[in-house]
C-alpha atoms as a PDB file:
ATOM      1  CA  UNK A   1       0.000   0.000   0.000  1.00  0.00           C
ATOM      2  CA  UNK A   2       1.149   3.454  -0.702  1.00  0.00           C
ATOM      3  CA  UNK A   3       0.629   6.636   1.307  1.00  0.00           C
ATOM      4  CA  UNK A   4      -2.662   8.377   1.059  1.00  0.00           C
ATOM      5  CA  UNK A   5      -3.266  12.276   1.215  1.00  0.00           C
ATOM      6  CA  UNK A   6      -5.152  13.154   3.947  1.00  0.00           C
ATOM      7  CA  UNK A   7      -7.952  16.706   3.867  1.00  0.00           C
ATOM      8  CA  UNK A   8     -10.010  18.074   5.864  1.00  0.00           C
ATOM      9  CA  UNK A   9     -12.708  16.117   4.150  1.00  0.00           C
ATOM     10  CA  UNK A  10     -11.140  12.254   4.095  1.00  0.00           C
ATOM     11  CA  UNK A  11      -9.716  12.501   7.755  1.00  0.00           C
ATOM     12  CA  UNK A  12     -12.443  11.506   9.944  1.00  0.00           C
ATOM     13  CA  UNK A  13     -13.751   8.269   7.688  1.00  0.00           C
ATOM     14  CA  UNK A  14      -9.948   7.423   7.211  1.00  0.00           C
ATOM     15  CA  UNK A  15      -9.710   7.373  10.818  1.00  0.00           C
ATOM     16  CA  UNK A  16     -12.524   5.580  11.669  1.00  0.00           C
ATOM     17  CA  UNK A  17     -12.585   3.108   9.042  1.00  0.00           C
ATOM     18  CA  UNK A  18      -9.232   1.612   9.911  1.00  0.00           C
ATOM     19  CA  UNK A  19      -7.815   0.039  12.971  1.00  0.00           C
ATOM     20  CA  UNK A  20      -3.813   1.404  12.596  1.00  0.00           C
ATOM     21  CA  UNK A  21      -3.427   4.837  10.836  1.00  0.00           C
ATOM     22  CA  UNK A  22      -0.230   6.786  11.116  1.00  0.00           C
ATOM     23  CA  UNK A  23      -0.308  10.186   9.787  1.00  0.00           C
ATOM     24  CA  UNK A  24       2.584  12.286   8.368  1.00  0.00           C
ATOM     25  CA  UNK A  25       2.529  16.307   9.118  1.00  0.00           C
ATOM     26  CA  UNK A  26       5.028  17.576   6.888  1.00  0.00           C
ATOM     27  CA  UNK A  27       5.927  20.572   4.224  1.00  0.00           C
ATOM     28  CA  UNK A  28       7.374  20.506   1.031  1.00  0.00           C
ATOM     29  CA  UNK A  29      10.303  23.328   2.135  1.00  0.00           C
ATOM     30  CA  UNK A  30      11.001  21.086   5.264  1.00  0.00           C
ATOM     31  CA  UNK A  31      14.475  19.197   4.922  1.00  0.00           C
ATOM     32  CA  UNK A  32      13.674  16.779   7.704  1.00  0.00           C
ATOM     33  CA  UNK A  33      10.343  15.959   6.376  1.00  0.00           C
ATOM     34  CA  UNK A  34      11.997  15.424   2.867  1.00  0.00           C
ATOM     35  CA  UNK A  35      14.003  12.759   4.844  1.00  0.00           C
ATOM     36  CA  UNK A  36      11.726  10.880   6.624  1.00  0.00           C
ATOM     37  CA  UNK A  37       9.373  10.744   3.458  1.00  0.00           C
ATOM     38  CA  UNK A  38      10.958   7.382   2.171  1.00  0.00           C
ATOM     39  CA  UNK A  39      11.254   6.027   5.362  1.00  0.00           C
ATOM     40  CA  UNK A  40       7.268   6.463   5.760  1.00  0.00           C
ATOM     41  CA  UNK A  41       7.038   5.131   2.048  1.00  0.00           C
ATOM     42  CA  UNK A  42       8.931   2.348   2.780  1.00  0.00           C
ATOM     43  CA  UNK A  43       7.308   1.356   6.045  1.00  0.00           C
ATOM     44  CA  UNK A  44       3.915   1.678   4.343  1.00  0.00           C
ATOM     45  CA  UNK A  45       5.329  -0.837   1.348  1.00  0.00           C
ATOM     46  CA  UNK A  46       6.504  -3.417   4.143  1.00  0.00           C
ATOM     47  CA  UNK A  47       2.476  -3.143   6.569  1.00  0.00           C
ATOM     48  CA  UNK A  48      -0.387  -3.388   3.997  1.00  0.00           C
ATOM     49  CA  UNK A  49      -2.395  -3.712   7.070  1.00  0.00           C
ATOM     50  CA  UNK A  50      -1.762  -0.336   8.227  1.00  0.00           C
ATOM     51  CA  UNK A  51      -2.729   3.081   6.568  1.00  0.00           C
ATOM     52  CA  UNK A  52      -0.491   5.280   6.203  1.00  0.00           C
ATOM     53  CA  UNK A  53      -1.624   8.870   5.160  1.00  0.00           C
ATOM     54  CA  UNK A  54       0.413  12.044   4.898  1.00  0.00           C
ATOM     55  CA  UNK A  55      -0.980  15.712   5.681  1.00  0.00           C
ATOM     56  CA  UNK A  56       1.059  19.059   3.944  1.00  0.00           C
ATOM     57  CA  UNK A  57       0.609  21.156   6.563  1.00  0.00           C
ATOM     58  CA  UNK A  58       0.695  23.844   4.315  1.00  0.00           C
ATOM     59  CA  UNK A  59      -2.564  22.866   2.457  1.00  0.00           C
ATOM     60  CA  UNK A  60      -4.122  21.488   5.189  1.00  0.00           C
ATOM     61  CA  UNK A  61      -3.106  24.643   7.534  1.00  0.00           C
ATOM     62  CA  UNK A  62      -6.986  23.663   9.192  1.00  0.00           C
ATOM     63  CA  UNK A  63      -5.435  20.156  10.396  1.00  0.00           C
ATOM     64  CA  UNK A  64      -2.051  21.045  11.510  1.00  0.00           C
ATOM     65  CA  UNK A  65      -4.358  23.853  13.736  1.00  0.00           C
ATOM     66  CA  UNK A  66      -6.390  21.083  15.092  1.00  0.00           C
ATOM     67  CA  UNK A  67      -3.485  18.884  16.025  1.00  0.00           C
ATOM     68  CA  UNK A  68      -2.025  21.660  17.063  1.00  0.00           C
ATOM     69  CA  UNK A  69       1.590  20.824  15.145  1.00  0.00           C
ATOM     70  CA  UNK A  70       3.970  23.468  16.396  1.00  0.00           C
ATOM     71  CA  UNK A  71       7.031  21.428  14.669  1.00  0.00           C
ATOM     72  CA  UNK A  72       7.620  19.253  11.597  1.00  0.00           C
ATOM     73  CA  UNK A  73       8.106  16.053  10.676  1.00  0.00           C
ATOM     74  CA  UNK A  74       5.341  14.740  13.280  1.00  0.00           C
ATOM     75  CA  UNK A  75       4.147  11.477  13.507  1.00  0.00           C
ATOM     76  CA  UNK A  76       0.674  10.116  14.683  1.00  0.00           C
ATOM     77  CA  UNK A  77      -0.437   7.189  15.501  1.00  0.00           C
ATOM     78  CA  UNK A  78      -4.340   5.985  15.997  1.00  0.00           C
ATOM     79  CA  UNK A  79      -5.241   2.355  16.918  1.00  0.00           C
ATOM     80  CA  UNK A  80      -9.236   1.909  16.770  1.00  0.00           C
ATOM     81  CA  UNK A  81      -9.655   5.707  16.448  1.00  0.00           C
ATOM     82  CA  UNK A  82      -7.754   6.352  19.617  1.00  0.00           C
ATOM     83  CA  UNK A  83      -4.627   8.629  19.072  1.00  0.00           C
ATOM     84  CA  UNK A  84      -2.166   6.563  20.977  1.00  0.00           C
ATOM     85  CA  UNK A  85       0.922   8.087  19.729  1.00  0.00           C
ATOM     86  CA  UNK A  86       2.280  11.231  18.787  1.00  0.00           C
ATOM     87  CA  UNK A  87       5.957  12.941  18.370  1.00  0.00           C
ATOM     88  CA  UNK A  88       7.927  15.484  16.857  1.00  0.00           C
ATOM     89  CA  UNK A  89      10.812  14.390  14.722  1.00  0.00           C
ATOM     90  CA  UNK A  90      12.463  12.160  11.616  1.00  0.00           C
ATOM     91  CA  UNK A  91      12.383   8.810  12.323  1.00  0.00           C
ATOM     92  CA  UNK A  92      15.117   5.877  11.572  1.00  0.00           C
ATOM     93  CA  UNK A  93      13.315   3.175   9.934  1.00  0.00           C
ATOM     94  CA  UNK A  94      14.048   0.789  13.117  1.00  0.00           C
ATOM     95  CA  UNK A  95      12.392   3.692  15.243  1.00  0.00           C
ATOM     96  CA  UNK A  96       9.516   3.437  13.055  1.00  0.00           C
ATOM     97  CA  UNK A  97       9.158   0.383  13.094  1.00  0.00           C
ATOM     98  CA  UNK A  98       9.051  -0.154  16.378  1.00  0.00           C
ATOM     99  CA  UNK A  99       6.517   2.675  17.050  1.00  0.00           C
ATOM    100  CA  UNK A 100       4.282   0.078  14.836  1.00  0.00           C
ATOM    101  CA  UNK A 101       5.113  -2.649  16.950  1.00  0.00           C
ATOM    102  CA  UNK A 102       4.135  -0.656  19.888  1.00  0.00           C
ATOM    103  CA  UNK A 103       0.804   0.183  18.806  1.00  0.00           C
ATOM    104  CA  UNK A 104      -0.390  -3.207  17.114  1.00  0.00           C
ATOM    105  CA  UNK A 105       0.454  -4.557  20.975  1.00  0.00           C
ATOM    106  CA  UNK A 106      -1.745  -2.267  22.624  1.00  0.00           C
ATOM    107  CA  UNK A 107      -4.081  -3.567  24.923  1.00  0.00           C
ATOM    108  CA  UNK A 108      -6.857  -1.634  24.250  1.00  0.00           C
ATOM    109  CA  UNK A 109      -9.509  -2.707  26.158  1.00  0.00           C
ATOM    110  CA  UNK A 110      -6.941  -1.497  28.728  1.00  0.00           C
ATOM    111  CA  UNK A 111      -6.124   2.005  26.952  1.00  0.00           C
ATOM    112  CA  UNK A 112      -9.741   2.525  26.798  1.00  0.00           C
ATOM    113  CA  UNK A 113     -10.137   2.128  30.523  1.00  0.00           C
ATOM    114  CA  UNK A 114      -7.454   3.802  31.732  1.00  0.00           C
ATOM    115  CA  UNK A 115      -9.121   7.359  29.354  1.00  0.00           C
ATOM    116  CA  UNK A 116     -12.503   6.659  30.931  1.00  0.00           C
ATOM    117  CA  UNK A 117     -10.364   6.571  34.059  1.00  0.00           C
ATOM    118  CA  UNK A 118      -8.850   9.904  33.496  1.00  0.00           C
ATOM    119  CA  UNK A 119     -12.043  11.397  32.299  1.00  0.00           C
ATOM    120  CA  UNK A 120     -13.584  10.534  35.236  1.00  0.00           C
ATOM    121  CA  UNK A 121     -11.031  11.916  37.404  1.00  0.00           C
ATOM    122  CA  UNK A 122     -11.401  15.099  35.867  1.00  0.00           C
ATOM    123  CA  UNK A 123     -14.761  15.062  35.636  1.00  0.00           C
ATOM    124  CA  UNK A 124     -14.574  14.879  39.989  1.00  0.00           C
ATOM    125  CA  UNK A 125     -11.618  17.702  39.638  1.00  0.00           C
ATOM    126  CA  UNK A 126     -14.667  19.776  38.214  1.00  0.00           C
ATOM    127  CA  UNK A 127     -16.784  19.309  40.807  1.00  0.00           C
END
């Protein structure tokens, strides 16, 4: 599978109509995006099973706001439309992959408890 572009408009049902999506904030004028491009290629080549979209910050100025990217390359990671992963930075491909290993071992009937958890926590800080 190749990467996908991701817009405003394909985000959500990408998202929720995959379990493993990693998402690419970059720019065109950024060097370390430029490096970590093949990398994401690559890793996308070698995990059919896992989508792998990129968003140009620059066109999608609207997303980068709403993830509120402050630096570039960043790299996201959502397992059953949870983000469970998220960091600044050109990855090696051995870091990458093993940010995909991390996520496809989630427990997450565990990750979901543990943010109903906190939610409920704050919900009593609240009160």
């Amino acid at each position: 599978m190749t990467t996908r572009e991701i817009t405003l408009d394909n985000l959500e049902p990408t998202i929720t109509g995959n379990d493993i999506v990693l998402l690419d904030f970059w720019a065109e004028w950024c060097g370390p995006c430029r490096a970590f491009a093949p990398v994401f290629e690559q890793a996308s080549a070698a995990y059919p099973d896992v989508v792998f979209g990129k968003i140009d910050t620059e066109a999608q100025q609207q997303l980068a706001a709403g993830f509120r990217i402050t630096s570039i390359p960043t790299l996201m990671a959502f397992r059953e439309n949870i983000l469970v992963f998220a960091q600044p930075g050109a990855l090696a491909p051995a870091q990458l992959e093993q940010v995909i290993a991390a996520v496809r071992d989630l427990d997450m009937d565990q990750v979901r408890a543990q943010l109903a958890a906190q939610a409920h926590q704050e919900q009593e800080a609240t009160r």
